[in-house]
N, C-alpha and C. Protein backbone atom coordinates (compact mmCIF):
# COMPACT_ATOMS: atom_id res chain seq x y z
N UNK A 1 183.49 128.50 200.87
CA UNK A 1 182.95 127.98 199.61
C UNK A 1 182.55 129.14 198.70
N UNK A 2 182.73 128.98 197.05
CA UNK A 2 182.60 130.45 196.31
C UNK A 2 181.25 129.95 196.18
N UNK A 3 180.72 130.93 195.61
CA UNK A 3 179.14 131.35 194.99
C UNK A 3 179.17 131.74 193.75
N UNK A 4 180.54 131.30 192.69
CA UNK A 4 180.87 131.71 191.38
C UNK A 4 179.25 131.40 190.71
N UNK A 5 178.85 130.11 190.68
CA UNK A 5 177.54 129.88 189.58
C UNK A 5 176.72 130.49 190.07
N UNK A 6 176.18 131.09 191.49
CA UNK A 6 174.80 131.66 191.85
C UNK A 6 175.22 133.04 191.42
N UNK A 7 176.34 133.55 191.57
CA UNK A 7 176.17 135.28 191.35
C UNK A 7 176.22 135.09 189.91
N UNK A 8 176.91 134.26 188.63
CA UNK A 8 176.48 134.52 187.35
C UNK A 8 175.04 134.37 187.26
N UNK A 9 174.59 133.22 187.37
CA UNK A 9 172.92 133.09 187.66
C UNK A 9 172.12 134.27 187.23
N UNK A 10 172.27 134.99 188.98
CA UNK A 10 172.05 136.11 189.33
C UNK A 10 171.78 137.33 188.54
N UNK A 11 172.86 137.62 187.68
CA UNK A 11 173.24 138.40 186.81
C UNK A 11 172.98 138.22 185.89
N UNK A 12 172.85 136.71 185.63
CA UNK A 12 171.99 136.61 183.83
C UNK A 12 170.17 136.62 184.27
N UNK A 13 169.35 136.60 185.55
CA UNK A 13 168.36 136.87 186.09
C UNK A 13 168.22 138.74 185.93
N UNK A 14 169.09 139.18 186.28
CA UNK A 14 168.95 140.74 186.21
C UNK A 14 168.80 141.16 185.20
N UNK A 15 169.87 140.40 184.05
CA UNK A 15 169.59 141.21 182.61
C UNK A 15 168.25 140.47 181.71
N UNK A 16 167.75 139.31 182.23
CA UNK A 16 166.63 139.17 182.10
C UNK A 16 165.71 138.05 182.45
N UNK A 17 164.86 139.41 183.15
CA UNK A 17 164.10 138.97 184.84
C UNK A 17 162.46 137.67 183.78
N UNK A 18 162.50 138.40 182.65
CA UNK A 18 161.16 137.50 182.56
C UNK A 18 161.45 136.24 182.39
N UNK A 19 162.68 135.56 182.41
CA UNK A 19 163.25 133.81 181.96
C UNK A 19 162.78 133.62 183.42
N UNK A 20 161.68 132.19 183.71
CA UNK A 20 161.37 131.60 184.69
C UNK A 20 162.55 130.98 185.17
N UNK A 21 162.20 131.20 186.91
CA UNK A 21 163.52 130.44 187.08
C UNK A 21 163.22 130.10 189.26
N UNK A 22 163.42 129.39 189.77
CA UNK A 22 162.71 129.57 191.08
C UNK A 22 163.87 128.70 191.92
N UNK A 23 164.38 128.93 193.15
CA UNK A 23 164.99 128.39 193.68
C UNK A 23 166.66 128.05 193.07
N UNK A 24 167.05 129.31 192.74
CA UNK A 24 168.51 129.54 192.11
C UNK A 24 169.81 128.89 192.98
N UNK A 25 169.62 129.68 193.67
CA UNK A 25 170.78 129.61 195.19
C UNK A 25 170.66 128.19 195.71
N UNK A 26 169.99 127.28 195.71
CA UNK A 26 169.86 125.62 196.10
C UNK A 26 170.45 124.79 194.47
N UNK A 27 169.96 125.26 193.35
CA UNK A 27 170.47 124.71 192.16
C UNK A 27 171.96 125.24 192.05
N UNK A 28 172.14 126.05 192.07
CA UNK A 28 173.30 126.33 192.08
C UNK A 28 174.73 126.24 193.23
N UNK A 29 174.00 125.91 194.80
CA UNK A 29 175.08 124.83 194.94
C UNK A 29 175.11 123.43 195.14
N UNK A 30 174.37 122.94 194.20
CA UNK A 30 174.51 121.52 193.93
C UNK A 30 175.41 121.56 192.73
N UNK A 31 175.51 122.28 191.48
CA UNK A 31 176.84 122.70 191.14
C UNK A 31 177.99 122.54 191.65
N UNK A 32 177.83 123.65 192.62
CA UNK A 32 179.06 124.32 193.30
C UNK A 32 179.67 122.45 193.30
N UNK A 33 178.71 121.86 194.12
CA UNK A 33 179.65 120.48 194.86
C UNK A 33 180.38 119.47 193.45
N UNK A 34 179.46 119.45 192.44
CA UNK A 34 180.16 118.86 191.38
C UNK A 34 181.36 119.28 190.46
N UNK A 35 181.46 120.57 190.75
CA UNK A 35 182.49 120.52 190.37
C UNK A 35 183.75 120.33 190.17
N UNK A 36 185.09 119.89 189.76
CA UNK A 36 185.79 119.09 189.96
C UNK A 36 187.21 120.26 190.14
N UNK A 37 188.27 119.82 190.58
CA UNK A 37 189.34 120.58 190.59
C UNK A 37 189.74 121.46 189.71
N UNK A 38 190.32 122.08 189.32
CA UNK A 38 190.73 123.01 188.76
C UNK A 38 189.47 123.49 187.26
N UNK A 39 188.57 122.72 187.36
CA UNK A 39 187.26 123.39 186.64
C UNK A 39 186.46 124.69 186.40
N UNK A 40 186.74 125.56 186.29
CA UNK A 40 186.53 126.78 185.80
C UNK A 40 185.53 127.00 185.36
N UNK A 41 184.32 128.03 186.22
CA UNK A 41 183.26 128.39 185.56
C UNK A 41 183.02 129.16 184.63
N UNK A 42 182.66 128.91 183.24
CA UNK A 42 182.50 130.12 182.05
C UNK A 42 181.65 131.28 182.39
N UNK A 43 179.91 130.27 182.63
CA UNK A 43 178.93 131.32 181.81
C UNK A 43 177.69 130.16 182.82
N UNK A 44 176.84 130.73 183.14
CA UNK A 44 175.97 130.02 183.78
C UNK A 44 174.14 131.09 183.44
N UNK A 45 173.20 130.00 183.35
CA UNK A 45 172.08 130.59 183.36
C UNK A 45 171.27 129.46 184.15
N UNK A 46 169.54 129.77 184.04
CA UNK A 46 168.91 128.89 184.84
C UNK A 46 167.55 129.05 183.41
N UNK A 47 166.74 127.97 183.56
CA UNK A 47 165.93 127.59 182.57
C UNK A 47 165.07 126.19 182.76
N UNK A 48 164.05 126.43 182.73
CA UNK A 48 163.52 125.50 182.98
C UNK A 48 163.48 124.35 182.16
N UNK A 49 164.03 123.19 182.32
CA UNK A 49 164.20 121.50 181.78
C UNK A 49 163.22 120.71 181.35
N UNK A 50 162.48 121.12 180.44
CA UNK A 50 161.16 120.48 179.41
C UNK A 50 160.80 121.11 178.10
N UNK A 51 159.35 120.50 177.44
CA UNK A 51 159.67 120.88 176.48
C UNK A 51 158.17 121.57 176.33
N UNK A 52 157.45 121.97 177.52
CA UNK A 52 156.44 122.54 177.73
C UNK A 52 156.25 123.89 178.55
N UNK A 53 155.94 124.80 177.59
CA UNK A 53 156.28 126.08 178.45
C UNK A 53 154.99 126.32 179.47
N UNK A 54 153.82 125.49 180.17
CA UNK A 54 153.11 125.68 181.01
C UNK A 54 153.54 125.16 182.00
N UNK A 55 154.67 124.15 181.87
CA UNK A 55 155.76 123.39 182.99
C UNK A 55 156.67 124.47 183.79
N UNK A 56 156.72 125.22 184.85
CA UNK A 56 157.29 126.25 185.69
C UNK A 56 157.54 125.45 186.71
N UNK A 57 158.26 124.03 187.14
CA UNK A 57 158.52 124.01 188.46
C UNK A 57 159.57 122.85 188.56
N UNK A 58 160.34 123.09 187.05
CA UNK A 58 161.49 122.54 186.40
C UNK A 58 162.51 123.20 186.44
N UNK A 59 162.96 124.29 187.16
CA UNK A 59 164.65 125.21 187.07
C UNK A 59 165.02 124.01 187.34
N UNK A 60 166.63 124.30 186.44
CA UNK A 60 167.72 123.89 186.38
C UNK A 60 168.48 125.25 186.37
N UNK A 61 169.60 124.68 186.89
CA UNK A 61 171.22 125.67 186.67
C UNK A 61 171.67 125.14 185.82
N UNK A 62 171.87 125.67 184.90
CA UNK A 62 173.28 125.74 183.70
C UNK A 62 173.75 126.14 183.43
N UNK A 63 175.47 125.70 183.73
CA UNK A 63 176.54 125.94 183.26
C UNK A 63 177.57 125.58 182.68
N UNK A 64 178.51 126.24 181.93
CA UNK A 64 179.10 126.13 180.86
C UNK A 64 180.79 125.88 181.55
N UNK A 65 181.22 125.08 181.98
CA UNK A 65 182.82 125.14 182.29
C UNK A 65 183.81 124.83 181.29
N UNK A 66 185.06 124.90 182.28
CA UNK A 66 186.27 124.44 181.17
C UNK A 66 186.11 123.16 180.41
N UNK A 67 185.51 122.87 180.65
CA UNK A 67 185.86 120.92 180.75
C UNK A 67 184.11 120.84 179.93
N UNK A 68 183.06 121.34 180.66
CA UNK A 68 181.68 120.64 180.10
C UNK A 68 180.59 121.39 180.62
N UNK A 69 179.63 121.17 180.05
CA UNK A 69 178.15 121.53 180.66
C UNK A 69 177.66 120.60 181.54
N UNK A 70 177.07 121.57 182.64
CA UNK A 70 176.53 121.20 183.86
C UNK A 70 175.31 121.90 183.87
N UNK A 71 174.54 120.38 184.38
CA UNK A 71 172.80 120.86 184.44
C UNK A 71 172.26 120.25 185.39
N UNK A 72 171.85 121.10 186.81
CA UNK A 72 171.41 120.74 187.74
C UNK A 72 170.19 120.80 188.72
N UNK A 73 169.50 120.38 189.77
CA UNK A 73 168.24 120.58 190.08
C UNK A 73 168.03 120.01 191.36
N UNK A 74 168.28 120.98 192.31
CA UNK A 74 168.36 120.07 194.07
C UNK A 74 166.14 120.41 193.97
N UNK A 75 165.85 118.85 194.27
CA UNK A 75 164.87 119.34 194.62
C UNK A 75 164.06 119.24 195.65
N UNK A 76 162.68 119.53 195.96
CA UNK A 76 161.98 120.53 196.52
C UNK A 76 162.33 119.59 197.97
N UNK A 77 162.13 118.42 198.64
CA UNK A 77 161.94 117.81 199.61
C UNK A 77 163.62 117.03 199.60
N UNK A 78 163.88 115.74 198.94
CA UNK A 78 165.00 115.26 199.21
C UNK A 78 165.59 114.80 197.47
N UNK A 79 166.95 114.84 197.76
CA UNK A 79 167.33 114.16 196.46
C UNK A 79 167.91 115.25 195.27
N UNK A 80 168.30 115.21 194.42
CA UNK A 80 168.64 115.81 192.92
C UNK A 80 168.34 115.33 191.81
N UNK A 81 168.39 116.05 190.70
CA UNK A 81 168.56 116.04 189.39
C UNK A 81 170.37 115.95 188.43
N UNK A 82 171.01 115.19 188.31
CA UNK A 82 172.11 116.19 187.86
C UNK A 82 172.39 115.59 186.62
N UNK A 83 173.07 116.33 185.32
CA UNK A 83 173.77 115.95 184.04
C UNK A 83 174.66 116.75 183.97
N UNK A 84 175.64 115.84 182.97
CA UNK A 84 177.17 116.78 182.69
C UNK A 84 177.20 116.01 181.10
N UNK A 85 177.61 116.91 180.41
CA UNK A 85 177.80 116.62 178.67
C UNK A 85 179.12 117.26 178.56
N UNK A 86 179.56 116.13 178.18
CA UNK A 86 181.60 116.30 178.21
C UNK A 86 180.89 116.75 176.18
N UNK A 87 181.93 118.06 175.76
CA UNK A 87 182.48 117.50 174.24
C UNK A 87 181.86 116.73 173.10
N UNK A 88 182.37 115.78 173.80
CA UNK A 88 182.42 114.73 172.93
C UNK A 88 180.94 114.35 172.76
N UNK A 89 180.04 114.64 173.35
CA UNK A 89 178.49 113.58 173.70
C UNK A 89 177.72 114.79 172.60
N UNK A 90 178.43 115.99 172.19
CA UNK A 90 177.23 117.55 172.23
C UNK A 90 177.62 117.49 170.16
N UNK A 91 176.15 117.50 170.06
CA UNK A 91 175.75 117.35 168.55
C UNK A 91 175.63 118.52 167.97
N UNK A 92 174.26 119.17 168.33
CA UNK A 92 173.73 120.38 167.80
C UNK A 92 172.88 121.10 169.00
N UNK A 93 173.14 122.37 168.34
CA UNK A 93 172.03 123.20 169.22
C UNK A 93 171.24 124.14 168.14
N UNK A 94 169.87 123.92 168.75
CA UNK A 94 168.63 124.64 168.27
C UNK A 94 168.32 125.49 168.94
N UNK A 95 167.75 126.53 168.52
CA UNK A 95 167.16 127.80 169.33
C UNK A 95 165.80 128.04 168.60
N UNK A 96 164.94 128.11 169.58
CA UNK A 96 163.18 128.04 169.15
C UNK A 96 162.53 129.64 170.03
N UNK A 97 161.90 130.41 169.72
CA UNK A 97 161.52 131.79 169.85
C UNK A 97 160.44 132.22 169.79
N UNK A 98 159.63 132.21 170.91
CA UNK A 98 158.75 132.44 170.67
C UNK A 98 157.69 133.97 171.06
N UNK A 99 156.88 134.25 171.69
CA UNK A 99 156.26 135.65 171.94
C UNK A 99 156.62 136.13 172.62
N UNK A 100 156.90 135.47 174.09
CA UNK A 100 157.45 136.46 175.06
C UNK A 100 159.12 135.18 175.36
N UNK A 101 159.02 133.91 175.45
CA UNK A 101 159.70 132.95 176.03
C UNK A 101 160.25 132.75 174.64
N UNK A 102 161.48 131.56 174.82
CA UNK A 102 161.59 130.58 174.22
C UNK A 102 162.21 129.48 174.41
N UNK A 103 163.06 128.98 173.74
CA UNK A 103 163.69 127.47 174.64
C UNK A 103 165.12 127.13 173.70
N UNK A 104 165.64 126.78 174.04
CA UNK A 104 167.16 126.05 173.43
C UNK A 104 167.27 124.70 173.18
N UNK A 105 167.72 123.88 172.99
CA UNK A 105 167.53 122.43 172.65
C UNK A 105 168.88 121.85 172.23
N UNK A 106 169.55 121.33 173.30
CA UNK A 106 170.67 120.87 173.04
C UNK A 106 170.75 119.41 172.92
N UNK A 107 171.46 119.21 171.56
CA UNK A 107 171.27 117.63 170.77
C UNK A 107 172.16 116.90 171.30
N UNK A 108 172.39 115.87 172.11
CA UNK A 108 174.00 114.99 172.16
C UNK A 108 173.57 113.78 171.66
N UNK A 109 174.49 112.86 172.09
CA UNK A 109 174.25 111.16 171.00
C UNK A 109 173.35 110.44 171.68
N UNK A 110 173.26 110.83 173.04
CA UNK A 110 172.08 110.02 173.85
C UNK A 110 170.88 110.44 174.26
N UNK A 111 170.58 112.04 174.02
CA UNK A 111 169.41 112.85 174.05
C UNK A 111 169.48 113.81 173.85
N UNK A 112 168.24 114.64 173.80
CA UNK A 112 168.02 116.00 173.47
C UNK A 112 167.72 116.68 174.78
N UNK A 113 168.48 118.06 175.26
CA UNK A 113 167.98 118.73 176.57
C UNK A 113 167.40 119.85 175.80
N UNK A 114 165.86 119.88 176.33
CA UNK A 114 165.09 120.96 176.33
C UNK A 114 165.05 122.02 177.13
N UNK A 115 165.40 122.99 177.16
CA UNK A 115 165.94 124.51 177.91
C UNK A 115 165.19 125.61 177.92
N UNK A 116 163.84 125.64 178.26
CA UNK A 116 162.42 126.39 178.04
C UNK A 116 162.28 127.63 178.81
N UNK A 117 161.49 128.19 179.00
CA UNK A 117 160.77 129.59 179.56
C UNK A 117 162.10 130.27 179.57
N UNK A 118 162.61 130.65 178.44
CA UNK A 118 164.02 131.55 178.45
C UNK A 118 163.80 132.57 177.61
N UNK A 119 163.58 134.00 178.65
CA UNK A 119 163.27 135.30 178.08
C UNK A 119 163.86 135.36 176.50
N UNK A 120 162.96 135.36 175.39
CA UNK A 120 163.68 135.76 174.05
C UNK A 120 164.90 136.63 173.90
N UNK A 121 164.48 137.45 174.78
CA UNK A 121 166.05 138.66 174.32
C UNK A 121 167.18 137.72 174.74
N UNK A 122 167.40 136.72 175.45
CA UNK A 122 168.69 136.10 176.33
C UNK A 122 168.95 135.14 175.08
N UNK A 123 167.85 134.79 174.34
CA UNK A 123 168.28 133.45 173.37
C UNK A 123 169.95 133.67 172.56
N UNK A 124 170.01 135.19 172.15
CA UNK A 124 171.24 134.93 171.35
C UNK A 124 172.49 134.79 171.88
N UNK A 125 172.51 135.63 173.14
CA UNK A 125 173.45 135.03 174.37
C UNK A 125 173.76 134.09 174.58
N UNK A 126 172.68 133.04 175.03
CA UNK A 126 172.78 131.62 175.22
C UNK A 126 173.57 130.68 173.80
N UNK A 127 172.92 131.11 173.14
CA UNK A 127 173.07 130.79 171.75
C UNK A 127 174.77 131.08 171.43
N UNK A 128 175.14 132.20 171.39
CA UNK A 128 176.89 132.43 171.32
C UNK A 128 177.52 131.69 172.35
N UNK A 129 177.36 131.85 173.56
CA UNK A 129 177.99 131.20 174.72
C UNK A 129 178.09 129.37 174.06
N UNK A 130 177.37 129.27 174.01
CA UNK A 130 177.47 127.32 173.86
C UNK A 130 177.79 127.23 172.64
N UNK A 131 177.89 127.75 171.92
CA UNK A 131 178.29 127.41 170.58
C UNK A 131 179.63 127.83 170.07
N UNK A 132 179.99 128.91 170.92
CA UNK A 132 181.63 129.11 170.59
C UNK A 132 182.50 128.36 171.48
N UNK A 133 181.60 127.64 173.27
CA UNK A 133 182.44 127.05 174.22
C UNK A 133 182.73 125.85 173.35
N UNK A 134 181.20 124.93 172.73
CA UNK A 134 181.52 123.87 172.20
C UNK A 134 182.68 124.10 170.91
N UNK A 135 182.77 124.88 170.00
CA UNK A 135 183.12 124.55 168.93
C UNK A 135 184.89 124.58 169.18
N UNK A 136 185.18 125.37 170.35
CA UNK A 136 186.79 125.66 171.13
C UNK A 136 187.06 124.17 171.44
N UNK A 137 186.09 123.56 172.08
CA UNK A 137 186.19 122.69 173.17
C UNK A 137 186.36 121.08 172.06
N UNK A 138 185.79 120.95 170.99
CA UNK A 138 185.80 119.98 170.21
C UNK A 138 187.01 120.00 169.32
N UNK A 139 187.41 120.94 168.96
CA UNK A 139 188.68 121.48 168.37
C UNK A 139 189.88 120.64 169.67
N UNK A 140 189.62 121.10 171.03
CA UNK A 140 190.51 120.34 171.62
C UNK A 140 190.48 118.88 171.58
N UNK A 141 189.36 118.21 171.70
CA UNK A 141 188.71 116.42 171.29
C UNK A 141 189.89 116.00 169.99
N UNK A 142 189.21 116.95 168.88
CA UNK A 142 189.90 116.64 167.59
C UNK A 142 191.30 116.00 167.48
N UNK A 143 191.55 117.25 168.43
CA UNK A 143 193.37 117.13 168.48
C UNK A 143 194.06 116.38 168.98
N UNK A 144 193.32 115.83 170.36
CA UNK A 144 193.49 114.86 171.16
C UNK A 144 193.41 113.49 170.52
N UNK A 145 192.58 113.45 169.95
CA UNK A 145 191.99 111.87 169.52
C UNK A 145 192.77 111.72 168.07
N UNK A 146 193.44 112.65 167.45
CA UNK A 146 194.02 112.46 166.54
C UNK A 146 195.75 111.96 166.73
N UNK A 147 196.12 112.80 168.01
CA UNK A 147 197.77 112.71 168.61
C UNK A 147 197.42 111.01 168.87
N UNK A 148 196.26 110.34 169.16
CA UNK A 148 196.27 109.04 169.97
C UNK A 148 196.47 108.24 168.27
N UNK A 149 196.42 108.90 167.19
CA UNK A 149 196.15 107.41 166.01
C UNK A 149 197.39 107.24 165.64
């Protein structure tokens, strides 16, 4: 079995250690299992899933694939957390900044995901990554849904 989402994780943890984040390697292979055949991991980080930065015991894994965003959360005793936002569902994204943290806020048609205690320096990262995957990825929707009229 690969460890593609825990070693990006990992590596977006190294380049920056102050984004809260606890129990990586369990969130990240509950990933691993959702992912689907030939699905391709982009870009993955971890961030905690609210919209309160005194809330620390919310990691999620997120990642960015061929196909969609994946947001996940094995937790502490039994059971999971999991979401996937195909394309088509993803509205807008906000980026909020604050002293030491900040948070991301991704809009789709059925809710808003709040993406909190995320070291400021990582925001513009995060910020390019989802916004050039989505804007590639809707361009493909476009094209698709247009060959169907």
């Amino acid at each position: 079995m690969s460890n593609v989402v825990y070693e990006k994780i990992l590596r977006f943890k190294k380049r920056y250690p102050l984004t809260v984040a606890w129990r990586i390697k369990q969130h990240s292979k509950l990933v691993e299992n959702f992912l689907n055949p030939g699905e391709e991991v982009y870009y993955a980080f971890a961030a905690q899933k609210n919209n309160n930065p005194l809330d620390i015991i919310t990691t999620y894994a997120v990642v960015l694939t061929n196909k969609r965003i994946l947001l996940a959360q094995k937790r502490l005793l039994f059971g999971y957390f999991y979401t996937a936002i195909t394309p088509d569902l993803f509205n807008d994204l906000k980026v909020h900044m604050g002293i030491v943290w900040g948070k991301v806020i991704i809009d789709t048609i059925k809710e808003r995901v709040y993406l909190s205690n995320i070291q400021k320096d990582a925001l513009d990262e995060i910020e390019t990554q989802i916004t050039e995957y989505m804007m590639t990825e809707k361009q493909k929707y476009g094209n698709s849904n247009q060959s169907r009229s």
